[in-house]
PDB file of N, CA and C in Angstrom:
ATOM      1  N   UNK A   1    -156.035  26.810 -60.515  1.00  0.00           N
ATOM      2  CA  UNK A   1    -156.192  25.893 -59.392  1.00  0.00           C
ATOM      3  C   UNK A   1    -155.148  24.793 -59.455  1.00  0.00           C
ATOM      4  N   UNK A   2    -154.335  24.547 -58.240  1.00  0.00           N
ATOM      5  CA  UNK A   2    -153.701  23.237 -58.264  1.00  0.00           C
ATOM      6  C   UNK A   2    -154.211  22.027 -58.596  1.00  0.00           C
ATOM      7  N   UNK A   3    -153.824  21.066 -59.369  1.00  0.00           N
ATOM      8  CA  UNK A   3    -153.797  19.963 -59.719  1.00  0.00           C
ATOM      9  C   UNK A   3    -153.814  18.648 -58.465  1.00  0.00           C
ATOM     10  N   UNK A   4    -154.876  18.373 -58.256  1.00  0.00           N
ATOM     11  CA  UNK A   4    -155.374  17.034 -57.379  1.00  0.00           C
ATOM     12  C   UNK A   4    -154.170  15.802 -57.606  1.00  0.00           C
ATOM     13  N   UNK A   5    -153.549  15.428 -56.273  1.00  0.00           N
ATOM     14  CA  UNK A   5    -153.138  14.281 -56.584  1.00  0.00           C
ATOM     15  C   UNK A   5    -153.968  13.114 -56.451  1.00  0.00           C
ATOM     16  N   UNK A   6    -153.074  12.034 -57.519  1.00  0.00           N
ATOM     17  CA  UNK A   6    -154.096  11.254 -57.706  1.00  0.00           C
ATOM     18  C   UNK A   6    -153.935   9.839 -56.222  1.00  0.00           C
ATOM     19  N   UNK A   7    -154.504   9.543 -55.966  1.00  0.00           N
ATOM     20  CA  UNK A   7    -154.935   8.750 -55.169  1.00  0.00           C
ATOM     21  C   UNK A   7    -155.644   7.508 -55.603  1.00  0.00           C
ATOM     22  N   UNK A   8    -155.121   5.980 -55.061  1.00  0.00           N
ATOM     23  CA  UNK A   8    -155.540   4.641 -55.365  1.00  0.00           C
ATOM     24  C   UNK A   8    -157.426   4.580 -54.636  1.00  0.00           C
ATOM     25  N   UNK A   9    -158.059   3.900 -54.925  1.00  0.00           N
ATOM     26  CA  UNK A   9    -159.173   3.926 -54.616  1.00  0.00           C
ATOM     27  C   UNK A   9    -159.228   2.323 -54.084  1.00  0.00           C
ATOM     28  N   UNK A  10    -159.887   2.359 -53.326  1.00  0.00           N
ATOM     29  CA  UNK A  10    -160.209   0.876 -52.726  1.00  0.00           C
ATOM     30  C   UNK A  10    -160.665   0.163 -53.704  1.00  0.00           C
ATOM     31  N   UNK A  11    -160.559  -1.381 -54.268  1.00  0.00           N
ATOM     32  CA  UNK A  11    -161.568  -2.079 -55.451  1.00  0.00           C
ATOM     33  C   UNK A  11    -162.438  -2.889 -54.388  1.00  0.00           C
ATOM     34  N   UNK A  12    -163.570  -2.437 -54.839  1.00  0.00           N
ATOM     35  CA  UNK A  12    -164.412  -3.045 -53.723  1.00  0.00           C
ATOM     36  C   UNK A  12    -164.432  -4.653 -53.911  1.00  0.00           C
ATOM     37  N   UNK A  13    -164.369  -5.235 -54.985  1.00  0.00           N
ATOM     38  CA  UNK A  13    -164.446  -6.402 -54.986  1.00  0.00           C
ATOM     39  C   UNK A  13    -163.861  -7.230 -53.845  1.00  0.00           C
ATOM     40  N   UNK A  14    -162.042  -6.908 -54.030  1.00  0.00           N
ATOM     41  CA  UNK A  14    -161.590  -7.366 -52.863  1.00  0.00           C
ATOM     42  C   UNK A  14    -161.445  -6.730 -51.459  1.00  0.00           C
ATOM     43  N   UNK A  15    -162.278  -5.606 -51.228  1.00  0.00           N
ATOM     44  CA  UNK A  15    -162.952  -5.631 -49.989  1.00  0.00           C
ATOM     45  C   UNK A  15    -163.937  -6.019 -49.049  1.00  0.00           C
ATOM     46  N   UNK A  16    -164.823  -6.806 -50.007  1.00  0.00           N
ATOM     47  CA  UNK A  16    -165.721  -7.598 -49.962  1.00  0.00           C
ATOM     48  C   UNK A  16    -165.243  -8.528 -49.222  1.00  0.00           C
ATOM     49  N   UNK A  17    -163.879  -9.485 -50.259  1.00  0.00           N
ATOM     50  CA  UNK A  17    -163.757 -10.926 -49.916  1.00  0.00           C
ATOM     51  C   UNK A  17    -162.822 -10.822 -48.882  1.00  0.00           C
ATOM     52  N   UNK A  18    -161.864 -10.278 -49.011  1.00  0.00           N
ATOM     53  CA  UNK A  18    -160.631 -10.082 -47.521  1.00  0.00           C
ATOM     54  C   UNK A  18    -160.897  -9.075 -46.538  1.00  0.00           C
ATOM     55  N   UNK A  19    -160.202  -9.504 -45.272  1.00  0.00           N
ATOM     56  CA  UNK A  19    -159.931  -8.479 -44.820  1.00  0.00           C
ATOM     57  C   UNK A  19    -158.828  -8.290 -43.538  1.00  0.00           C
ATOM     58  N   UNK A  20    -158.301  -7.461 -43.304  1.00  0.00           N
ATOM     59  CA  UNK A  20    -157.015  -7.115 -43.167  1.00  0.00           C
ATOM     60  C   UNK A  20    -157.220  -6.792 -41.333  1.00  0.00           C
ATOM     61  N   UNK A  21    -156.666  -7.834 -40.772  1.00  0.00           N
ATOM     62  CA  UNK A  21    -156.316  -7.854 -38.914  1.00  0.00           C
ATOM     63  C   UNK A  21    -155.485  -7.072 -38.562  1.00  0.00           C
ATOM     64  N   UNK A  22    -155.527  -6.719 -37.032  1.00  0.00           N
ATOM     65  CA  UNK A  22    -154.885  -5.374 -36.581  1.00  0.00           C
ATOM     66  C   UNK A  22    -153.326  -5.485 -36.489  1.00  0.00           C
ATOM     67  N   UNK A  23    -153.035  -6.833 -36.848  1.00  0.00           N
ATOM     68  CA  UNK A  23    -151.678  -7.427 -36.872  1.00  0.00           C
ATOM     69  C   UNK A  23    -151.162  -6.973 -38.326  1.00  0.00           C
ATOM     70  N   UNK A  24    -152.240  -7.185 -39.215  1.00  0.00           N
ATOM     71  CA  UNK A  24    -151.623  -6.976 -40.276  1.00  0.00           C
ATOM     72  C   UNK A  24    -152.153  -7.997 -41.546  1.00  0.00           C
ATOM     73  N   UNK A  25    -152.419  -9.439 -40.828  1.00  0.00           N
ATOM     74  CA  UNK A  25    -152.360 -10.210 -41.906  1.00  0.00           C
ATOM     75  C   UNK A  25    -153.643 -10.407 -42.653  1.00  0.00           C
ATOM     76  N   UNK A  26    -153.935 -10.900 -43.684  1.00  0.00           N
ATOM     77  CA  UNK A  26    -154.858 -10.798 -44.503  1.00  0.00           C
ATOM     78  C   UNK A  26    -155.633 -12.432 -44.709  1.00  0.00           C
ATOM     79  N   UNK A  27    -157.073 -12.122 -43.881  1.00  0.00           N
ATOM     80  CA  UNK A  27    -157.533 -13.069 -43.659  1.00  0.00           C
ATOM     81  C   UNK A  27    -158.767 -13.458 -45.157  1.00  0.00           C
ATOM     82  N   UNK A  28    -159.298 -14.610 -45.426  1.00  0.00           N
ATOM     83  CA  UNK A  28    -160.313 -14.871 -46.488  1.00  0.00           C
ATOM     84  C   UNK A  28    -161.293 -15.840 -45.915  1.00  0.00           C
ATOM     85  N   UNK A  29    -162.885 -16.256 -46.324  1.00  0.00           N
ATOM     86  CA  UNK A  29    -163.235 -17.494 -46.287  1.00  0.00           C
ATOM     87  C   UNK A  29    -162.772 -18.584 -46.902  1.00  0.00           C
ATOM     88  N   UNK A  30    -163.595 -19.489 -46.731  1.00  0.00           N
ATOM     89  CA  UNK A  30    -163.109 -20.648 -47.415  1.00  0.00           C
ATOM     90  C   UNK A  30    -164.435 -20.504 -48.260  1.00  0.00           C
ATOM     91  N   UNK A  31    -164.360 -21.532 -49.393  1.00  0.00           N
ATOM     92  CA  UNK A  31    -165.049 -21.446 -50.720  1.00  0.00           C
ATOM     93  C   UNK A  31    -165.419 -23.100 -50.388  1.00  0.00           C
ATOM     94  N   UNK A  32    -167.148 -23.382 -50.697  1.00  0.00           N
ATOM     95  CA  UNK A  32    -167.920 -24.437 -50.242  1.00  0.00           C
ATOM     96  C   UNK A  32    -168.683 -24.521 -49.780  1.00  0.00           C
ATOM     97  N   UNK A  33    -169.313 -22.939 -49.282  1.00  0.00           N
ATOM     98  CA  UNK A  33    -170.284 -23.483 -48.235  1.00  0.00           C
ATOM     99  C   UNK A  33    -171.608 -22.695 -48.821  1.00  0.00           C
ATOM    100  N   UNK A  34    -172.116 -22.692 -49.847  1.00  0.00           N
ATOM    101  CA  UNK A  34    -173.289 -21.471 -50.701  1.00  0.00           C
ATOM    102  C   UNK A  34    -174.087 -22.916 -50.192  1.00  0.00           C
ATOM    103  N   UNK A  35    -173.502 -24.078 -50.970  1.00  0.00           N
ATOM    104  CA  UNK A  35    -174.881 -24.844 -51.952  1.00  0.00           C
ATOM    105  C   UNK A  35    -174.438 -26.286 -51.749  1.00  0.00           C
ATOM    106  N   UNK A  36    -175.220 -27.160 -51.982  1.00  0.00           N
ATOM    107  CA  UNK A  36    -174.645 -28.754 -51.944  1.00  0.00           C
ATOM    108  C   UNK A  36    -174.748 -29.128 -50.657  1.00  0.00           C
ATOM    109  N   UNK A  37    -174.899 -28.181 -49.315  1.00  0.00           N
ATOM    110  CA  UNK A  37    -174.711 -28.531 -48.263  1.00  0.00           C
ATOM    111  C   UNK A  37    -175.177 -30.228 -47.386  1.00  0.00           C
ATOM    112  N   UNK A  38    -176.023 -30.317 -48.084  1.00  0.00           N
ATOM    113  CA  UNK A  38    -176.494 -31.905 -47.492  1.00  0.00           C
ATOM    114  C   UNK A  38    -175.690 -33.147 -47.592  1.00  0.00           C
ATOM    115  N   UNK A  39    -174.663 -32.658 -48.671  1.00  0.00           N
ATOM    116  CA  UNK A  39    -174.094 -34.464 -48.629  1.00  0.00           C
ATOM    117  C   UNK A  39    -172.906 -33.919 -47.756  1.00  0.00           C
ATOM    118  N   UNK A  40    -172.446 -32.566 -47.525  1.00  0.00           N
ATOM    119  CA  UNK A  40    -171.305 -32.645 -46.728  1.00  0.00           C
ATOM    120  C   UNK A  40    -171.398 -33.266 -45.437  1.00  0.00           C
ATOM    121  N   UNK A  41    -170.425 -33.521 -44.338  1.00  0.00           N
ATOM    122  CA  UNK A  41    -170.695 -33.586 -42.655  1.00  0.00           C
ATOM    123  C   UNK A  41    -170.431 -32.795 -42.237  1.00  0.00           C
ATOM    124  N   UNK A  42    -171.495 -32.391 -40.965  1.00  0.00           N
ATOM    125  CA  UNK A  42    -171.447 -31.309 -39.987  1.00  0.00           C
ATOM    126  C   UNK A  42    -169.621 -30.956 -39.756  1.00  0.00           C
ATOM    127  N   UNK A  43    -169.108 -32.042 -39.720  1.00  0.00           N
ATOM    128  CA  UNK A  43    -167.560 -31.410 -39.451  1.00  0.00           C
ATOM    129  C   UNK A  43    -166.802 -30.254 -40.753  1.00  0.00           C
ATOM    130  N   UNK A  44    -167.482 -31.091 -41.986  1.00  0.00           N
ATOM    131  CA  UNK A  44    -166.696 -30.431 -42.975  1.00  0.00           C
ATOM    132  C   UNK A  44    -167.307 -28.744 -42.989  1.00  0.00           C
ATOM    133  N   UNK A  45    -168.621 -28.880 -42.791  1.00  0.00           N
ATOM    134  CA  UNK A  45    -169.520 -27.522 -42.795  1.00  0.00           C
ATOM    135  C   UNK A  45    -168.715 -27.174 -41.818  1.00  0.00           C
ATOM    136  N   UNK A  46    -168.398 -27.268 -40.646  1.00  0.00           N
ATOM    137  CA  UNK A  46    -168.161 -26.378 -40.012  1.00  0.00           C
ATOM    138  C   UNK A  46    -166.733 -25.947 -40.057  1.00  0.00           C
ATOM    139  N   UNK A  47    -166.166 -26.471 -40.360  1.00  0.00           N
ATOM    140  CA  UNK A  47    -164.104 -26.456 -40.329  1.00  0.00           C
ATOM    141  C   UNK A  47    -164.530 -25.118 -41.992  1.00  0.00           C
ATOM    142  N   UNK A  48    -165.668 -24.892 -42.887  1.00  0.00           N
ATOM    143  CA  UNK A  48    -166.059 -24.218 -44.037  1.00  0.00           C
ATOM    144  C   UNK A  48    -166.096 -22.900 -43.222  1.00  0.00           C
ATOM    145  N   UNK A  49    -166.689 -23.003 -42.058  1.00  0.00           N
ATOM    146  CA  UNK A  49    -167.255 -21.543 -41.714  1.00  0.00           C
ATOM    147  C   UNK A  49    -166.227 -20.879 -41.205  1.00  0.00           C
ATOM    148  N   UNK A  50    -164.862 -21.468 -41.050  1.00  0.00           N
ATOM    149  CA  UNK A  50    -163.686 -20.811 -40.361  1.00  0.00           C
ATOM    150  C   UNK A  50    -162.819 -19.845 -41.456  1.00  0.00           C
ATOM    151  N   UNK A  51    -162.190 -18.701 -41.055  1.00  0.00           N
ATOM    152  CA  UNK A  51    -161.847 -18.018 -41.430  1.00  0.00           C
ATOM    153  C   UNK A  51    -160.037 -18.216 -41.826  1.00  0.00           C
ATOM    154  N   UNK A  52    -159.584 -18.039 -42.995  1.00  0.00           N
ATOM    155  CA  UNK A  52    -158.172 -18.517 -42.841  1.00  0.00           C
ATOM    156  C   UNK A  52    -157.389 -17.534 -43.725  1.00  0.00           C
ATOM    157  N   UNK A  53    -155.804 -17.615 -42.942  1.00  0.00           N
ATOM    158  CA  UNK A  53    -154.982 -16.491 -43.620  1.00  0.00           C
ATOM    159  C   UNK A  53    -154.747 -16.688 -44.649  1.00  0.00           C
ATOM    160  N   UNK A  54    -154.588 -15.786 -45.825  1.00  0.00           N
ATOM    161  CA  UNK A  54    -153.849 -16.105 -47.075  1.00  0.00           C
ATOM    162  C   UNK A  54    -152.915 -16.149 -47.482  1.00  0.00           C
ATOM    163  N   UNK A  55    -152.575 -17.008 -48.122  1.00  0.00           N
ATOM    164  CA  UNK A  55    -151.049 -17.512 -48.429  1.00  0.00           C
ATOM    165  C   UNK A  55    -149.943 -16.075 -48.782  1.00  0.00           C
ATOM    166  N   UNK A  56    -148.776 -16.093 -48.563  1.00  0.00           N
ATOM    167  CA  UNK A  56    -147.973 -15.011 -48.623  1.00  0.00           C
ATOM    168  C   UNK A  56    -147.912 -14.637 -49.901  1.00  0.00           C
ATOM    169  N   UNK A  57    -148.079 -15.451 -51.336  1.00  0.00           N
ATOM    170  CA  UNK A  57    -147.929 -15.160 -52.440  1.00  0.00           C
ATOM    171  C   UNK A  57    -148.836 -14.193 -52.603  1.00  0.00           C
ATOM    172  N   UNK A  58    -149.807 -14.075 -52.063  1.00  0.00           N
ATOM    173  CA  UNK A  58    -151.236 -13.071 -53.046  1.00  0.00           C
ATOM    174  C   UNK A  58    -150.938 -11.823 -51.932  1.00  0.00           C
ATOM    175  N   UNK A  59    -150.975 -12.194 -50.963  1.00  0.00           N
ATOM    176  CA  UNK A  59    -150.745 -10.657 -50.052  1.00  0.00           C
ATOM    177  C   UNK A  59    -150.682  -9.527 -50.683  1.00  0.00           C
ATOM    178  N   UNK A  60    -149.367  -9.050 -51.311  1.00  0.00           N
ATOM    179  CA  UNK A  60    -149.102  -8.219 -51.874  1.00  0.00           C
ATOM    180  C   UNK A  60    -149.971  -7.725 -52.850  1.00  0.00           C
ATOM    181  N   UNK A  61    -150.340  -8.099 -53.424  1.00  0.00           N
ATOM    182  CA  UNK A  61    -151.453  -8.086 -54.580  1.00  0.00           C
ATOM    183  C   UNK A  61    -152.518  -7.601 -53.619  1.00  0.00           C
ATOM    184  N   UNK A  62    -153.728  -8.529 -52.670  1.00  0.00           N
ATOM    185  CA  UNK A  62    -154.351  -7.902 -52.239  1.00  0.00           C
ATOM    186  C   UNK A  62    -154.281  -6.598 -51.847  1.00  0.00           C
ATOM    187  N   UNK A  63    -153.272  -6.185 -50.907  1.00  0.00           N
ATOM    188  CA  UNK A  63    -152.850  -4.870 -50.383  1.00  0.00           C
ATOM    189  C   UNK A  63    -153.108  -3.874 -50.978  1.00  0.00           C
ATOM    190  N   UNK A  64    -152.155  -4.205 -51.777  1.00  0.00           N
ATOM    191  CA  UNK A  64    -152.073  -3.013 -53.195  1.00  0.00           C
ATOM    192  C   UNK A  64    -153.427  -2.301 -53.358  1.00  0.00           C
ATOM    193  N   UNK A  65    -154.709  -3.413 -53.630  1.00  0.00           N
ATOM    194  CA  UNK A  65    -156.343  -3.523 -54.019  1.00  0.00           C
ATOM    195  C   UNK A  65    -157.043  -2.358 -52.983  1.00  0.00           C
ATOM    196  N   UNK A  66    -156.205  -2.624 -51.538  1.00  0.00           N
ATOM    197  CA  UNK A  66    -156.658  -2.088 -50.239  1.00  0.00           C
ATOM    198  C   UNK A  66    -156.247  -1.253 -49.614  1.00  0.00           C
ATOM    199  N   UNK A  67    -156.213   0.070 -50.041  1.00  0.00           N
ATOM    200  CA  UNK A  67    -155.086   1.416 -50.034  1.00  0.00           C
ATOM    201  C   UNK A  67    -155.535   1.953 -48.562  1.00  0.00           C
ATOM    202  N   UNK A  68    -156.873   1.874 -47.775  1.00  0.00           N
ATOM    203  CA  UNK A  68    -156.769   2.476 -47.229  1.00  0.00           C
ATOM    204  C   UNK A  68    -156.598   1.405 -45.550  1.00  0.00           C
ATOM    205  N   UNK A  69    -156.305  -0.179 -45.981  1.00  0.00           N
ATOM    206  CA  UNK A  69    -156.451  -0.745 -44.325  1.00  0.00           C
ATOM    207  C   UNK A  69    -155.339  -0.906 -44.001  1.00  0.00           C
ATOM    208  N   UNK A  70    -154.763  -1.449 -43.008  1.00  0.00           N
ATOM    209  CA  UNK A  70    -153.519  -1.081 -42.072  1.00  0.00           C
ATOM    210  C   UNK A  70    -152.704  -1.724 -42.654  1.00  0.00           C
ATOM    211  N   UNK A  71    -151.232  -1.654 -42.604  1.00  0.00           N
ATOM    212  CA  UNK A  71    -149.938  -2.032 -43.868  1.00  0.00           C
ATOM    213  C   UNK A  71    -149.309  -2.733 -42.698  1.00  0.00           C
TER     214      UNK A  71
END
């Protein structure tokens, strides 16, 4: 029998936390909003719940993690 190539597997971890727009770029939450919530202000909670791109340095890295979403 032929020999299976091998193939990257998704790490679910960082499929969990990112995820990858039809453009391309690689979006994350923001980190703050589990616990503590009472002393923050409604502004800061909410500017928390917004979704933001990740810096160009890690990209690559993520990607790599994410073999099968759009390049």
């Amino acid at each position: 029998m032929p020999k299976a190539i091998a193939r990257s597997k998704t790490k679910k971890s960082v499929a969990k936390r990112f995820k990858i727009t039809a453009t391309g770029k690689v979006v994350r939450s923001k980190a703050g909003r589990r616990h503590l919530l009472e002393c923050k202000s409604s502004k800061s909670k909410r500017k928390l719940g917004k979704q933001v791109v990740v810096d160009d340095s890690d990209v690559s890295r993520i990607k790599l993690n994410l073999p099968f979403g759009l390049r």
